[in-house]
Protein backbone atom coordinates (compact mmCIF):
# COMPACT_ATOMS: atom_id res chain seq x y z
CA UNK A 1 15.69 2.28 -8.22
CA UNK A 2 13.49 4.04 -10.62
CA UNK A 3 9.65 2.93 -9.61
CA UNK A 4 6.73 2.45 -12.41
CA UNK A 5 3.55 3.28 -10.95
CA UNK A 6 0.64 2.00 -13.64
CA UNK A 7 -3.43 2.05 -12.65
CA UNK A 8 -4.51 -1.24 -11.40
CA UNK A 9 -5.30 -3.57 -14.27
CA UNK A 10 -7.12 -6.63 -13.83
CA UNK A 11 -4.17 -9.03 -15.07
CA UNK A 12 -2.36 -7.18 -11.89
CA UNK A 13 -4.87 -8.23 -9.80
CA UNK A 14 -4.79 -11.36 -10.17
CA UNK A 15 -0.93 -11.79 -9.75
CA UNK A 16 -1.07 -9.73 -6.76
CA UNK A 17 -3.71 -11.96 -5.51
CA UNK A 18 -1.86 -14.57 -5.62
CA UNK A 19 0.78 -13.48 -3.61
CA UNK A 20 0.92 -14.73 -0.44
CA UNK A 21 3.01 -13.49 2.80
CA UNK A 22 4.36 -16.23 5.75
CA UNK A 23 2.65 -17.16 8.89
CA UNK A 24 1.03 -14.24 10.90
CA UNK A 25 1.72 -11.83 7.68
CA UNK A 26 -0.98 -13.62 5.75
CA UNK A 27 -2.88 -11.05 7.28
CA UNK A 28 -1.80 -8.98 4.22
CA UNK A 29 -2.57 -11.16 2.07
CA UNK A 30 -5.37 -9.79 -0.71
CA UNK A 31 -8.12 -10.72 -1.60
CA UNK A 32 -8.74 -11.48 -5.43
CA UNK A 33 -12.37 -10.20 -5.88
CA UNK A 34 -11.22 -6.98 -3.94
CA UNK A 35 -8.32 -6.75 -6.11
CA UNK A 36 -10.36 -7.24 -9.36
CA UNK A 37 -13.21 -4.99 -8.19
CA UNK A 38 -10.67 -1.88 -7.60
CA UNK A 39 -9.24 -2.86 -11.03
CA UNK A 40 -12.19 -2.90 -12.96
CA UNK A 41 -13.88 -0.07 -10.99
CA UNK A 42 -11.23 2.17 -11.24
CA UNK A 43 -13.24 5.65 -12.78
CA UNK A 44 -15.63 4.56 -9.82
CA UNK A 45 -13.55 4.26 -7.65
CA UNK A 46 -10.93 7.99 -8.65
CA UNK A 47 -14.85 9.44 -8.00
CA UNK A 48 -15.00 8.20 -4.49
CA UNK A 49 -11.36 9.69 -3.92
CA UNK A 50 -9.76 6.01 -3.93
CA UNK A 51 -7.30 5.22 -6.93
CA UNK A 52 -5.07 1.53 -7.02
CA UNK A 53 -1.77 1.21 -8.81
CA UNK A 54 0.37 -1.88 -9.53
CA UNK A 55 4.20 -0.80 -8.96
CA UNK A 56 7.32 -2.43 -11.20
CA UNK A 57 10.80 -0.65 -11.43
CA UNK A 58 11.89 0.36 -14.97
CA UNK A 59 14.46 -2.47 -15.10
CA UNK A 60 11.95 -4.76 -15.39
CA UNK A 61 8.43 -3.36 -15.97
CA UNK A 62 6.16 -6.10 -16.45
CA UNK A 63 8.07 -7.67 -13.33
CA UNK A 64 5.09 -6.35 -10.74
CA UNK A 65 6.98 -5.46 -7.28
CA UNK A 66 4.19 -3.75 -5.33
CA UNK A 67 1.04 -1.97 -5.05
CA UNK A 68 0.28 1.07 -4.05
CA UNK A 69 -3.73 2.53 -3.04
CA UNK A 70 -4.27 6.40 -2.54
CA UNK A 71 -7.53 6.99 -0.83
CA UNK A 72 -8.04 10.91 -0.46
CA UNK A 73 -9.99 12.28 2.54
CA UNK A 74 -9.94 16.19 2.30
CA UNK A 75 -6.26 16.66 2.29
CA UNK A 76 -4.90 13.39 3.63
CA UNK A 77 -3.92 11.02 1.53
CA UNK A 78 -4.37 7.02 2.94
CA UNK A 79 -1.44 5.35 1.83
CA UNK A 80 -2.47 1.34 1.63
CA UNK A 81 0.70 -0.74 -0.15
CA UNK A 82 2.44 -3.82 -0.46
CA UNK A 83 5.58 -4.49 -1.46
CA UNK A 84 5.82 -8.41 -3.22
CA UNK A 85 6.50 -11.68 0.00
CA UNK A 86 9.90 -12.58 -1.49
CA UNK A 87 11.23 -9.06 -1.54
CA UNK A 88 10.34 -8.04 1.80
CA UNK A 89 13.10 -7.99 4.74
CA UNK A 90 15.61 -7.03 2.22
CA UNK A 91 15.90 -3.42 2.84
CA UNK A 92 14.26 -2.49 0.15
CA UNK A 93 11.10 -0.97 2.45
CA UNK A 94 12.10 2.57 2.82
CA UNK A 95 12.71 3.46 -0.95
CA UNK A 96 8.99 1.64 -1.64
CA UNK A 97 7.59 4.45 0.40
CA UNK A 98 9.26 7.36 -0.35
CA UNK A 99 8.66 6.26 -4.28
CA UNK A 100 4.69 6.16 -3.16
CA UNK A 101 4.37 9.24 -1.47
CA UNK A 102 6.45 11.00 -4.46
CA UNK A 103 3.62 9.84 -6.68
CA UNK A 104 0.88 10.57 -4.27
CA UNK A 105 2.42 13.82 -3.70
CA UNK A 106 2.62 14.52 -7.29
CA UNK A 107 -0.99 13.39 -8.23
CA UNK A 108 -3.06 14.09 -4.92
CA UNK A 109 -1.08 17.10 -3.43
CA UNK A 110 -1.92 15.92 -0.07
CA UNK A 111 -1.11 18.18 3.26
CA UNK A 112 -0.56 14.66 5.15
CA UNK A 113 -0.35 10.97 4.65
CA UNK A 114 -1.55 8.42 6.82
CA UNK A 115 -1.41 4.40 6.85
CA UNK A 116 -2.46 1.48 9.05
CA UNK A 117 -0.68 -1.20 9.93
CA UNK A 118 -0.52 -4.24 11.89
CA UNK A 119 0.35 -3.68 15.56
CA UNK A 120 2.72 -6.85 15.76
CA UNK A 121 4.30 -5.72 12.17
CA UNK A 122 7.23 -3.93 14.06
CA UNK A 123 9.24 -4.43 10.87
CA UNK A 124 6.98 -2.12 9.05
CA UNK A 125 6.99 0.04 11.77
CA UNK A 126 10.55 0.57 11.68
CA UNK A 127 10.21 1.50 7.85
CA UNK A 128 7.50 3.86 8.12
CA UNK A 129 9.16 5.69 11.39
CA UNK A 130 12.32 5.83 9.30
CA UNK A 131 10.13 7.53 6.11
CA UNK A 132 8.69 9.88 9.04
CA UNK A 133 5.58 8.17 10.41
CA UNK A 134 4.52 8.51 13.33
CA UNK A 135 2.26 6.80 15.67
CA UNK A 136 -1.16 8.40 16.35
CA UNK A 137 -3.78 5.35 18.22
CA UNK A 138 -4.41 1.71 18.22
CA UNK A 139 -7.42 0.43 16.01
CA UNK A 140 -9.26 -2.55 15.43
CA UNK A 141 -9.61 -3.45 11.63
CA UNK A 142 -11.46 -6.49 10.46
CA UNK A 143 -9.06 -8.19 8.17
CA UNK A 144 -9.28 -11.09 5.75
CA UNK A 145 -8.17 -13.32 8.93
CA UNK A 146 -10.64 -11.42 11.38
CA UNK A 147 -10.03 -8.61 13.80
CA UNK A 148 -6.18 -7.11 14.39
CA UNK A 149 -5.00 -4.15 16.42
CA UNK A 150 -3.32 -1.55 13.80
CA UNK A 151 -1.56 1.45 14.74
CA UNK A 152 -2.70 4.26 12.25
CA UNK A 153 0.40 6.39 11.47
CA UNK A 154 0.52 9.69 10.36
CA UNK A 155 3.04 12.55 8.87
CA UNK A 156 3.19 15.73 7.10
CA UNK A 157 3.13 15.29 3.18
């Protein structure tokens, strides 16, 4: 499935917002004044090395499926995304990716990729060792539900 890959706009924002995943995945779960900061700070925000993209598939392109960030640091690129509650668990993971790192490939030309992700996510795991991700250490990030063991993952662009 063909992805569309558009910089964050604040109208985005706001639906992504209000998105919200079940039980212990409300951890991803975003917050709207980060959302609409990285929307309307976007030429900021490409400075700092960080860009934000709302994802829909060509079928239906106002029909927002996911979002992607890119945040550059020499020649990794931090993958950050999320892929819409309802369509999650439906195999539709794997394609999400690969359709990100295309882009980020395309418009970064990054050596390597690298992600975080919950530690108790083993769903997502499973998706990102099957796109070729691989484990690297345990860290503590302080979410929007306080702290959480991630694993930060890592693999060759």
């Amino acid at each position: 499935m063909p992805y569309v890959f558009t910089p964050l706009r604040p109208a985005d924002a706001a639906t992504i917002a209000g998105w919200h995943y079940p039980g212990r995945y409300a951890l991803y779960d975003q917050a709207r004044w980060r959302l609409q900061l990285a929307a309307a700070a976007q030429p900021l925000f490409a400075r700092l090395g960080t860009a934000a993209y709302s994802v829909a598939t060509d079928a239906a392109p106002r029909d927002l499926i996911g979002l992607f960030t890119f945040t550059q640091r020499g020649t990794d690129c931090e993958i950050g995304l999320a892929l819409r509650p309802d369509l999650t668990g439906h195999g539709q993971g794997l394609a999400f990716v690969e359709a990100g790192m295309q882009f980020a490939r395309a418009r970064f030309a990054p050596t390597t990729f690298s992600l975080l992700v919950a530690a108790f996510n083993q769903r997502a795991i499973t998706v990102y060792e099957r796109a070729g991700f691989r484990k690297v250490r345990r860290r503590l990030r302080f979410t929007n539900h306080g702290p959480s063991l991630h694993w930060e993952m890592r693999r060759p662009a």
